[in-house]
N, C-alpha and C. Protein backbone atom coordinates (compact mmCIF):
# COMPACT_ATOMS: atom_id res chain seq x y z
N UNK A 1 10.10 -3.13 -1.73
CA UNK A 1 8.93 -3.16 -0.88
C UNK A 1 8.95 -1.93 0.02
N UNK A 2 8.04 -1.14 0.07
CA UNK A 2 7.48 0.06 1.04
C UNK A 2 7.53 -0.68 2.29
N UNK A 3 6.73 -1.57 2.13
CA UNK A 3 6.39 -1.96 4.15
C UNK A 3 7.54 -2.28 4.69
N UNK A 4 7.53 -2.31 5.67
CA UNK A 4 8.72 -3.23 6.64
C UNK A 4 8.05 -5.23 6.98
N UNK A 5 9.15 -5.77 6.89
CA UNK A 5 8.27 -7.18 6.95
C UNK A 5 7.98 -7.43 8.85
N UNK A 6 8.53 -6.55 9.01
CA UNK A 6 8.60 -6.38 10.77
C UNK A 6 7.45 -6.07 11.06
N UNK A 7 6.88 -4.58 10.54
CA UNK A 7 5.87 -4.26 10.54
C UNK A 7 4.33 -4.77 10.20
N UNK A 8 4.40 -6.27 9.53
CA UNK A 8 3.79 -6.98 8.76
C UNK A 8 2.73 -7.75 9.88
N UNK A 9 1.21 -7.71 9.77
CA UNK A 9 0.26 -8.13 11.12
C UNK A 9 1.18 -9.71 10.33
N UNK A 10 1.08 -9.93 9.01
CA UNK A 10 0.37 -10.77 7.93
C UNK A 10 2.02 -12.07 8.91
N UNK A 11 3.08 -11.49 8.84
CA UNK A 11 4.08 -12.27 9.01
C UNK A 11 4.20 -12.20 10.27
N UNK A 12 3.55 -11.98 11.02
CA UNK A 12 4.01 -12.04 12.85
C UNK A 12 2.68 -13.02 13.26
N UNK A 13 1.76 -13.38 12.51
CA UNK A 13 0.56 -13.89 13.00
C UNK A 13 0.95 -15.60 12.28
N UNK A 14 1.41 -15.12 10.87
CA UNK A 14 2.60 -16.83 10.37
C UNK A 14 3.25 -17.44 11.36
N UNK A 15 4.56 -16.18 11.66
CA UNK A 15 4.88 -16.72 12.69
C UNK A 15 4.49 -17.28 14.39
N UNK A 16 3.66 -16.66 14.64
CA UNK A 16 3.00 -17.06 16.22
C UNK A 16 1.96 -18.38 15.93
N UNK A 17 1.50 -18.37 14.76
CA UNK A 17 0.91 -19.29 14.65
C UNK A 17 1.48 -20.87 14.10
N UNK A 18 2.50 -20.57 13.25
CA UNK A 18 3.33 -21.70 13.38
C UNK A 18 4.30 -22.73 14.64
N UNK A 19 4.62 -21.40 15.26
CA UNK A 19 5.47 -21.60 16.63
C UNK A 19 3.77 -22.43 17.62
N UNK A 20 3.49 -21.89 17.39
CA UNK A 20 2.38 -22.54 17.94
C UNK A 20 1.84 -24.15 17.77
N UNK A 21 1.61 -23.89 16.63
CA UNK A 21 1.11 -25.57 16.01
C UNK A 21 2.28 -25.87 16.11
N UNK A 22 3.47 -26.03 16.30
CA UNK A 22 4.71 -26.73 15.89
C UNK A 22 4.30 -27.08 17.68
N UNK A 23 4.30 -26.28 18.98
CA UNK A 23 4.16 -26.54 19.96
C UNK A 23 2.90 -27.98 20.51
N UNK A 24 2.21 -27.44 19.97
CA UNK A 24 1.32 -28.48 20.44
C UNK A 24 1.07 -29.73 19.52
N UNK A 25 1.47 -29.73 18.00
CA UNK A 25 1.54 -31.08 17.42
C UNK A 25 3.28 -32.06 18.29
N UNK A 26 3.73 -31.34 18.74
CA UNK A 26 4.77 -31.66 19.54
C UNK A 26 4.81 -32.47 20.80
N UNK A 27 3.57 -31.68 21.32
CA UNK A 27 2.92 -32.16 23.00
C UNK A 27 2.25 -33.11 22.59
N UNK A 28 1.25 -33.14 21.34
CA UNK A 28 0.69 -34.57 21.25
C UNK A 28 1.04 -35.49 20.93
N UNK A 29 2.15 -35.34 19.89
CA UNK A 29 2.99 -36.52 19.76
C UNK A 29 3.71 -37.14 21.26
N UNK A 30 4.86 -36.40 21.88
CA UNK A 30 5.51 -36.45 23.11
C UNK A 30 4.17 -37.58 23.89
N UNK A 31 2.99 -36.73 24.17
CA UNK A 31 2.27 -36.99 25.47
C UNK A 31 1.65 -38.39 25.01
N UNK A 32 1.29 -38.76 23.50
CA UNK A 32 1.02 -40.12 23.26
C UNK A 32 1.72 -41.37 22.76
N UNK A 33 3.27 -40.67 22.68
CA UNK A 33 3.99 -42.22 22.72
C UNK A 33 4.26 -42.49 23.79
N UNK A 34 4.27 -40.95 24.84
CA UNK A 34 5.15 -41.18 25.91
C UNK A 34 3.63 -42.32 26.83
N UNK A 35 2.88 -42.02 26.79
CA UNK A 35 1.82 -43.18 27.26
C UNK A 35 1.85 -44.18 27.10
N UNK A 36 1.56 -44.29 25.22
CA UNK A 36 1.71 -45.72 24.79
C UNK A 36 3.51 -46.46 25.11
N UNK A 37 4.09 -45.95 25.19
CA UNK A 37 4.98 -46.94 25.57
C UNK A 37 5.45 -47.09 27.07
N UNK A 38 4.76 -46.50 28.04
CA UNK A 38 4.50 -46.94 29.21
C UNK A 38 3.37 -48.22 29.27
N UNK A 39 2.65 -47.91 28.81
CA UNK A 39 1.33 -48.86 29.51
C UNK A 39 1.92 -50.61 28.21
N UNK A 40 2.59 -50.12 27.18
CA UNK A 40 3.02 -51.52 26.37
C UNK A 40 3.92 -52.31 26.96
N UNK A 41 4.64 -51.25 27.90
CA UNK A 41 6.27 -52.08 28.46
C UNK A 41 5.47 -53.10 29.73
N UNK A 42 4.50 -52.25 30.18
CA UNK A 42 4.02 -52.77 31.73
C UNK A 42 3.44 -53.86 31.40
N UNK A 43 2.49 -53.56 29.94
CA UNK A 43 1.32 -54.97 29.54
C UNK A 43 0.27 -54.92 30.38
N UNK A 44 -0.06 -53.06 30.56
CA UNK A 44 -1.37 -52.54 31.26
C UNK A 44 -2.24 -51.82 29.94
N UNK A 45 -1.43 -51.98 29.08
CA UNK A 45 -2.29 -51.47 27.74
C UNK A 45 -3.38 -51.85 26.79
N UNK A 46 -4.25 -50.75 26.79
CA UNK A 46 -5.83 -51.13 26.56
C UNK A 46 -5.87 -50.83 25.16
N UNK A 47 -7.05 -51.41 24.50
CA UNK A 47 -7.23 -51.40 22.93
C UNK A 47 -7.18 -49.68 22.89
N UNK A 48 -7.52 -48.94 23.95
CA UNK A 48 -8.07 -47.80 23.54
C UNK A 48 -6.60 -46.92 23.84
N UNK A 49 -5.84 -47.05 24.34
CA UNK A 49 -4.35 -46.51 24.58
C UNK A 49 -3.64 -46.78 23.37
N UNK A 50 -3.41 -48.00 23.18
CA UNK A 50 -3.00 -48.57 21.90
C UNK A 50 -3.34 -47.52 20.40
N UNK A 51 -4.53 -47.88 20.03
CA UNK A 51 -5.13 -47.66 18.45
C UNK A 51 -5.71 -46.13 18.61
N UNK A 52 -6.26 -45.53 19.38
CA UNK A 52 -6.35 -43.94 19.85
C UNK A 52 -5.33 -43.08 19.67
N UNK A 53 -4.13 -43.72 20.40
CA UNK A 53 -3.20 -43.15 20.75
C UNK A 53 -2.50 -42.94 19.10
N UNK A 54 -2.38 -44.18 18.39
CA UNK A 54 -1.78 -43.96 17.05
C UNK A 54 -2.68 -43.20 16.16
N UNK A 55 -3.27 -42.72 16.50
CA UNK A 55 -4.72 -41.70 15.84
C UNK A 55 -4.10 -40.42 16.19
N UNK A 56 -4.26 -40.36 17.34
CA UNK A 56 -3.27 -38.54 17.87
C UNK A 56 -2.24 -38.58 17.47
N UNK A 57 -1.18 -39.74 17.54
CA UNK A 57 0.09 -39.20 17.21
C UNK A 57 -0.02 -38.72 15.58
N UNK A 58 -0.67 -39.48 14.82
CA UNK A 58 -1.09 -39.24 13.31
C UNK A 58 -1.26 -37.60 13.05
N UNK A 59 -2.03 -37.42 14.09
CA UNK A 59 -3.03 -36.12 13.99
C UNK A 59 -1.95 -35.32 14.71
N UNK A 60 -1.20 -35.23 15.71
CA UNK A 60 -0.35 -34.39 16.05
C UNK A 60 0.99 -34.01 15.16
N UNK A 61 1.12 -35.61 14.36
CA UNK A 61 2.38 -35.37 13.19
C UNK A 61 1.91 -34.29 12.38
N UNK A 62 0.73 -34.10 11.67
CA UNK A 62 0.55 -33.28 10.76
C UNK A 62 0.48 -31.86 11.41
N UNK A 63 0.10 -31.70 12.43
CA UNK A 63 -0.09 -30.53 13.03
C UNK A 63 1.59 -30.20 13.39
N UNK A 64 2.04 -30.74 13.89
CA UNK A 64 3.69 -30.67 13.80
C UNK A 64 4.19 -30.16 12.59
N UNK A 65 4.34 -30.86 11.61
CA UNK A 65 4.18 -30.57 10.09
C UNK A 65 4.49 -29.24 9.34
N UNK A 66 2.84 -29.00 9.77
CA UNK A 66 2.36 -27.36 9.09
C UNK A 66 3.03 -26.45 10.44
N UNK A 67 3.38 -26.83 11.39
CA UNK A 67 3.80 -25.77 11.98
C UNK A 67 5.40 -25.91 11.75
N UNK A 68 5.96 -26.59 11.15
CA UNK A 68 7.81 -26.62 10.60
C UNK A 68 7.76 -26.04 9.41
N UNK A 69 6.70 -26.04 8.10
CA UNK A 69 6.21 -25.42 7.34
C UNK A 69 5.87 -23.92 7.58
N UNK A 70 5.10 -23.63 8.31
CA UNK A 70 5.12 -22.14 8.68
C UNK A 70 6.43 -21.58 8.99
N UNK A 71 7.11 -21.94 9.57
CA UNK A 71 8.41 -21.40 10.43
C UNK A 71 9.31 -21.40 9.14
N UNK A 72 9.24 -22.42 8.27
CA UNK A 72 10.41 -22.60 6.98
C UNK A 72 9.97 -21.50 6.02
N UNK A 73 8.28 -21.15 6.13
CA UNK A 73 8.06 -20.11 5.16
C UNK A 73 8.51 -18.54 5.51
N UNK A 74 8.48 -18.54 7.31
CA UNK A 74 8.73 -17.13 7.80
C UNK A 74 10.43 -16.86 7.87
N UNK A 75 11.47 -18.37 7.57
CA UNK A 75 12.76 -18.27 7.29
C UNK A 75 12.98 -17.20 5.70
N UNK A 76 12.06 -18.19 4.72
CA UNK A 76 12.38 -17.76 3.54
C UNK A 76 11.54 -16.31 3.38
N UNK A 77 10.90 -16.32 3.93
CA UNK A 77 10.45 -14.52 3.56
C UNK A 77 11.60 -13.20 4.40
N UNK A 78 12.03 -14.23 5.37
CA UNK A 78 12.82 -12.83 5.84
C UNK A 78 14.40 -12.90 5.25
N UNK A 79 14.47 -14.15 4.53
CA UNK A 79 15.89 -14.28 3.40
C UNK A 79 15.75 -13.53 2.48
N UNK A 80 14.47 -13.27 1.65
CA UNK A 80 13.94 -13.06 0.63
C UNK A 80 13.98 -11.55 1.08
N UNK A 81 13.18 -11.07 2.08
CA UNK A 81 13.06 -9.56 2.44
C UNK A 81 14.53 -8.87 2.40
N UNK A 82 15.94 -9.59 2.82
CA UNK A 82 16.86 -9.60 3.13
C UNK A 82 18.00 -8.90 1.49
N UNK A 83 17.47 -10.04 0.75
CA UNK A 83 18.18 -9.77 -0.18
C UNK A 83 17.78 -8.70 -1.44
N UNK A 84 16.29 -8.34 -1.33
CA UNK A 84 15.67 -7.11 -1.76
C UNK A 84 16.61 -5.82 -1.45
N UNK A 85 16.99 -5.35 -2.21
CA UNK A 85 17.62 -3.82 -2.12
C UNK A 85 16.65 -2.80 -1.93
N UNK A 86 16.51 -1.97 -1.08
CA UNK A 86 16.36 -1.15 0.01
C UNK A 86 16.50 0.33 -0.43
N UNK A 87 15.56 1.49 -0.68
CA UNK A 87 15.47 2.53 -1.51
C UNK A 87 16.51 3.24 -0.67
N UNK A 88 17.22 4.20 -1.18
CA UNK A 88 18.35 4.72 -0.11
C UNK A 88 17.29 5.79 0.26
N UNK A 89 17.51 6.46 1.80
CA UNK A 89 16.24 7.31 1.97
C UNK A 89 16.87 8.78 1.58
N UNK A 90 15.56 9.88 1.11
CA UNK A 90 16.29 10.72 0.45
C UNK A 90 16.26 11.96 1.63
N UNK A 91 17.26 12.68 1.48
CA UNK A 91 17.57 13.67 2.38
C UNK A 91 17.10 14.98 2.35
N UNK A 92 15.81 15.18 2.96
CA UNK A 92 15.01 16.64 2.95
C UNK A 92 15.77 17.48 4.26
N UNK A 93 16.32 19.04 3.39
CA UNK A 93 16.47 19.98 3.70
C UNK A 93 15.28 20.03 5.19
N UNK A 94 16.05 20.31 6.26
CA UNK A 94 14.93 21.84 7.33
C UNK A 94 14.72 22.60 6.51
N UNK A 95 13.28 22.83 6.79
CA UNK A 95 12.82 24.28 6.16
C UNK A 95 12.97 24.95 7.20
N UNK A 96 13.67 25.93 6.33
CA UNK A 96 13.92 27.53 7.20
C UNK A 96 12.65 28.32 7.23
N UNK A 97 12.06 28.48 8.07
CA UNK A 97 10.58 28.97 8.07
C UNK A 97 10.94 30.94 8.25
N UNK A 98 12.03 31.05 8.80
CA UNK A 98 12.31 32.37 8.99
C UNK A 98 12.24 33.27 7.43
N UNK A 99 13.04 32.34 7.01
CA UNK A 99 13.15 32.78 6.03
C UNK A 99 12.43 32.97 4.61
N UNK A 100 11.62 32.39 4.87
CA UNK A 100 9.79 32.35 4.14
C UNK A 100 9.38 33.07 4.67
N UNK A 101 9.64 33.48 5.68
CA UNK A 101 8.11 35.11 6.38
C UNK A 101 8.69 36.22 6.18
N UNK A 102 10.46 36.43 5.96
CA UNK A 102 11.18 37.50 5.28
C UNK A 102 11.16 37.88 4.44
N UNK A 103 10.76 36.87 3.16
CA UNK A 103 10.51 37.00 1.74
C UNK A 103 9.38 37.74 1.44
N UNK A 104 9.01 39.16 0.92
CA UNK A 104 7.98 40.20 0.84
C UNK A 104 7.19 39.02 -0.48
N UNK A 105 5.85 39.15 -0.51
CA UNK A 105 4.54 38.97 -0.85
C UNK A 105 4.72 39.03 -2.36
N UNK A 106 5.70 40.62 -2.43
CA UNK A 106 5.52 40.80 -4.14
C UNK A 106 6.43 39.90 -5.45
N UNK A 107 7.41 39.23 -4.62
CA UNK A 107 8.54 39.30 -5.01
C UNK A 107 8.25 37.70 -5.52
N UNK A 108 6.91 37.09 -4.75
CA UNK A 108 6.96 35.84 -5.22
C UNK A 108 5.55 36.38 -6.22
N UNK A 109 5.28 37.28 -6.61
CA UNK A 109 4.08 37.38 -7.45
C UNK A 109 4.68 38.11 -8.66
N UNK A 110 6.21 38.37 -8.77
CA UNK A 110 6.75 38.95 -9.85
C UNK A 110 6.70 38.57 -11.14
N UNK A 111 6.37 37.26 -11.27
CA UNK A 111 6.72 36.40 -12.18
C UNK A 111 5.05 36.55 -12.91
N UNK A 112 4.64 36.80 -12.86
CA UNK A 112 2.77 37.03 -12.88
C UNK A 112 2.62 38.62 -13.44
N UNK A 113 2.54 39.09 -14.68
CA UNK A 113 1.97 40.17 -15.14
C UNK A 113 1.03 40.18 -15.71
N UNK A 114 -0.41 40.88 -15.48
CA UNK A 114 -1.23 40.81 -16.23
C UNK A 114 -1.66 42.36 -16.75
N UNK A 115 -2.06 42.24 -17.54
CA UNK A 115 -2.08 43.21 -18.23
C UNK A 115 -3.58 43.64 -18.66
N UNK A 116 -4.52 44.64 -18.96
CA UNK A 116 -5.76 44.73 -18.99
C UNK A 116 -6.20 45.62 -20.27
N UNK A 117 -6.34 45.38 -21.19
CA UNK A 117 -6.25 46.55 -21.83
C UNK A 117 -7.93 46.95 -22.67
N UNK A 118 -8.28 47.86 -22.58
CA UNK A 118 -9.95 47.99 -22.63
C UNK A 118 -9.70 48.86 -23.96
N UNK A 119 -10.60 48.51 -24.88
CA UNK A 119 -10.59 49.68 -26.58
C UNK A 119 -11.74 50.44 -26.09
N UNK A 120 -10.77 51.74 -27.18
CA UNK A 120 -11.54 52.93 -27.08
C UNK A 120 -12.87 52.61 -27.86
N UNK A 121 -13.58 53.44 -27.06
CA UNK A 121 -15.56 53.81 -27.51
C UNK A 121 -15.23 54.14 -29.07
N UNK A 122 -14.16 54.75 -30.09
CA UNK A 122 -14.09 54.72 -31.23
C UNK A 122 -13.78 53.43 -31.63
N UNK A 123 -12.75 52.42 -31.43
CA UNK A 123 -13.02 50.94 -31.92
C UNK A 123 -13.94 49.74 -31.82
N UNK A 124 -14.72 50.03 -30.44
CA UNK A 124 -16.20 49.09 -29.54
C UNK A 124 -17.18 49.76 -30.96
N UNK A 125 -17.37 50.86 -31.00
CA UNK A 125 -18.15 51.20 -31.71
C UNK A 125 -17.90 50.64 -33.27
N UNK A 126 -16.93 50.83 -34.40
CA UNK A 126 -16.49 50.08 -35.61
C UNK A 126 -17.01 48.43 -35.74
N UNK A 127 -16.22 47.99 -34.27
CA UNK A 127 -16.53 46.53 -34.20
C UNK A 127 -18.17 46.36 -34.52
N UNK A 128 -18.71 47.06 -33.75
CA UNK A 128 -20.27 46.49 -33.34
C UNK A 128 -20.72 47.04 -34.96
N UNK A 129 -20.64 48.14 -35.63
CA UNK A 129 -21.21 48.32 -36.59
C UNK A 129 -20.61 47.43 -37.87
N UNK A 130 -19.42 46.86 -37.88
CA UNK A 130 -19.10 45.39 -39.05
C UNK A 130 -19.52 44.26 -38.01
N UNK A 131 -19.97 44.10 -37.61
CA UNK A 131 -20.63 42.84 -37.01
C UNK A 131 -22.19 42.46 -37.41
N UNK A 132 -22.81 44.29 -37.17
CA UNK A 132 -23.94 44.28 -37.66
C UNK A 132 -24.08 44.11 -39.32
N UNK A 133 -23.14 44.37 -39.82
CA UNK A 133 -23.30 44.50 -41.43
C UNK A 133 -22.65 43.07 -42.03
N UNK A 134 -21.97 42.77 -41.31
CA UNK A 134 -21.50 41.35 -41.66
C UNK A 134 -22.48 39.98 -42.06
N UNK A 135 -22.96 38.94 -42.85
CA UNK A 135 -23.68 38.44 -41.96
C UNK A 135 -23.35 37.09 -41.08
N UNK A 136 -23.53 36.36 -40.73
CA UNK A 136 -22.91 35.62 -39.46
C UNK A 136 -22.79 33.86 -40.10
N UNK A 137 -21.42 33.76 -40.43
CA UNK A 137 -20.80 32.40 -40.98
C UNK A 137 -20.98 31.26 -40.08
N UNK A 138 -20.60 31.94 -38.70
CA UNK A 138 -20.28 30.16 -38.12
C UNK A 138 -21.95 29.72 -37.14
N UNK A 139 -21.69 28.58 -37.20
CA UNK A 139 -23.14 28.23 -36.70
C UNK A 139 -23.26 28.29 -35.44
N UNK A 140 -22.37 28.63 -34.48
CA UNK A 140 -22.35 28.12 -33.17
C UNK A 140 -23.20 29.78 -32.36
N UNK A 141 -23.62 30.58 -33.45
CA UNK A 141 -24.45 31.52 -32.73
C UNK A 141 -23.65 33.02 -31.70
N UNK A 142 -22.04 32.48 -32.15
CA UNK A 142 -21.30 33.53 -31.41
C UNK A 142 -21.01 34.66 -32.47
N UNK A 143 -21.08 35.78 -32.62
CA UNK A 143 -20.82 36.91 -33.69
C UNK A 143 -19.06 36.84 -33.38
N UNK A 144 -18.54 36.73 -32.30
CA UNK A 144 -17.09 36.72 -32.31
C UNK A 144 -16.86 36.23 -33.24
N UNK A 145 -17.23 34.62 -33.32
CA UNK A 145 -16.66 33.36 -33.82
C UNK A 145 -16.93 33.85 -34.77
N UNK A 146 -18.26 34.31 -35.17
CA UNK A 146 -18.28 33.98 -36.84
C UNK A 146 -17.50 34.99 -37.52
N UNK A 147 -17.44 36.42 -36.92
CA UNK A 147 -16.85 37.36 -37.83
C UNK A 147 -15.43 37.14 -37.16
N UNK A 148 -15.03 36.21 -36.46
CA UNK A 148 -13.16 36.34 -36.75
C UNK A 148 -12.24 37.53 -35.55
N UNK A 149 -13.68 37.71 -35.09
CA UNK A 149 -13.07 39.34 -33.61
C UNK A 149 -11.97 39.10 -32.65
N UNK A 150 -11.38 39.52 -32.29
CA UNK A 150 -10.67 39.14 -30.61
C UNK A 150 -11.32 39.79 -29.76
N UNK A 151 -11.82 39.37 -28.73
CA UNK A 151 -12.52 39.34 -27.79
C UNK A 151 -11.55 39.64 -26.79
N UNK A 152 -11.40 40.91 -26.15
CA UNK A 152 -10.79 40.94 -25.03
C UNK A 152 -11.36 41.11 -23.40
C-alpha cells in the first residue's frame, strides 16, 4: 500500500465514529437500567419507565454493538496494515547542481551528428530528367515513390 493508514480520512473517521457510538450506546444503556432499577427497587415505577426504558436499552445495545464492531474493524486493519511489507525507500543521490552548470553545452550534444548533404545541379538534374521519362508505377501520386529515388 502507497498510503499510510494514519494518513487515511477513511480510518480515523471509523475510528471516531465507532469510539463514539460505542460511547453513547453505553450512556443509554448505563442511564436506563440505572433508572429502571431505581424506580423497581422503590415500587415508584411507571408503565412508561418500565417498557420505554427496555426499548432504549434495546436501542442503545445495538448502537453499543456497531460501535465494538467499528473499533474490532479499526484493530484488524491496523494488524493487517502491520503485517503488509513495506517498499524499502530508495536512496536518491543530491544533485550536484555545480556540477551541471560546469559541464560545457557541447559535450552533452556530442552524441548527436547530423550530417546534410545536398547533390550536385549535375545529379538534381539526371534525377528530374529519368523521372520525367519514367512513367509513374505507384499510385500514391509521389514520383519518389514510384520511381524508387532517395529523397534527401
Amino acid at each position: 500500500m502507497n498510503k499510510s493508514l494514519t494518513r487515511s480520512i477513511g480510518f480515523w473517521l471509523l475510528l471516531i465514529l465507532s469510539l463514539a457510538a460505542t460511547a453513547v450506546g453505553g450512556w443509554l444503556i448505563s442511564g436506563q437500567l440505572g433508572t429502571m432499577t431505581t424506580t423497581l427497587t422503590d415500587g415508584t415505577a411507571t408503565g412508561v419507565e418500565v417498557y420505554v426504558g427496555q426499548s432504549l436499552v434495546v436501542v442503545g445495545a445495538a448502537v453499543l454493538g456497531a460501535g465494538i464492531i467499528g473499533i474490532l474493524i479499526t484493530v484488524a486493519l491496523t494488524a493487517v496494515q502491520a503485517l503488509i511489507p513495506t517498499q524499502a525507500p530508495v536512496v536518491v543521490e543530491p544533485i550536484d547542481w555545480a556540477a551541471e552548470n560546469d559541464a560545457p553545452q557541447a559535450d552533452a550534444d556530442a552524441g548527436i551528428v547530423e550530417t546534410v548533404t545536398t547533390p550536385s545541379a549535375d545529379a538534381a538534374a539526371t534525377d528530374v530528367e529519368r523521372i520525367d521519362d519514367e512513367d509513374q508505377n505507384g499510385s500514391s501520386g509521389s514520383t519518389a515513390t514510384a520511381t524508387k529515388i532517395n529523397v534527401k
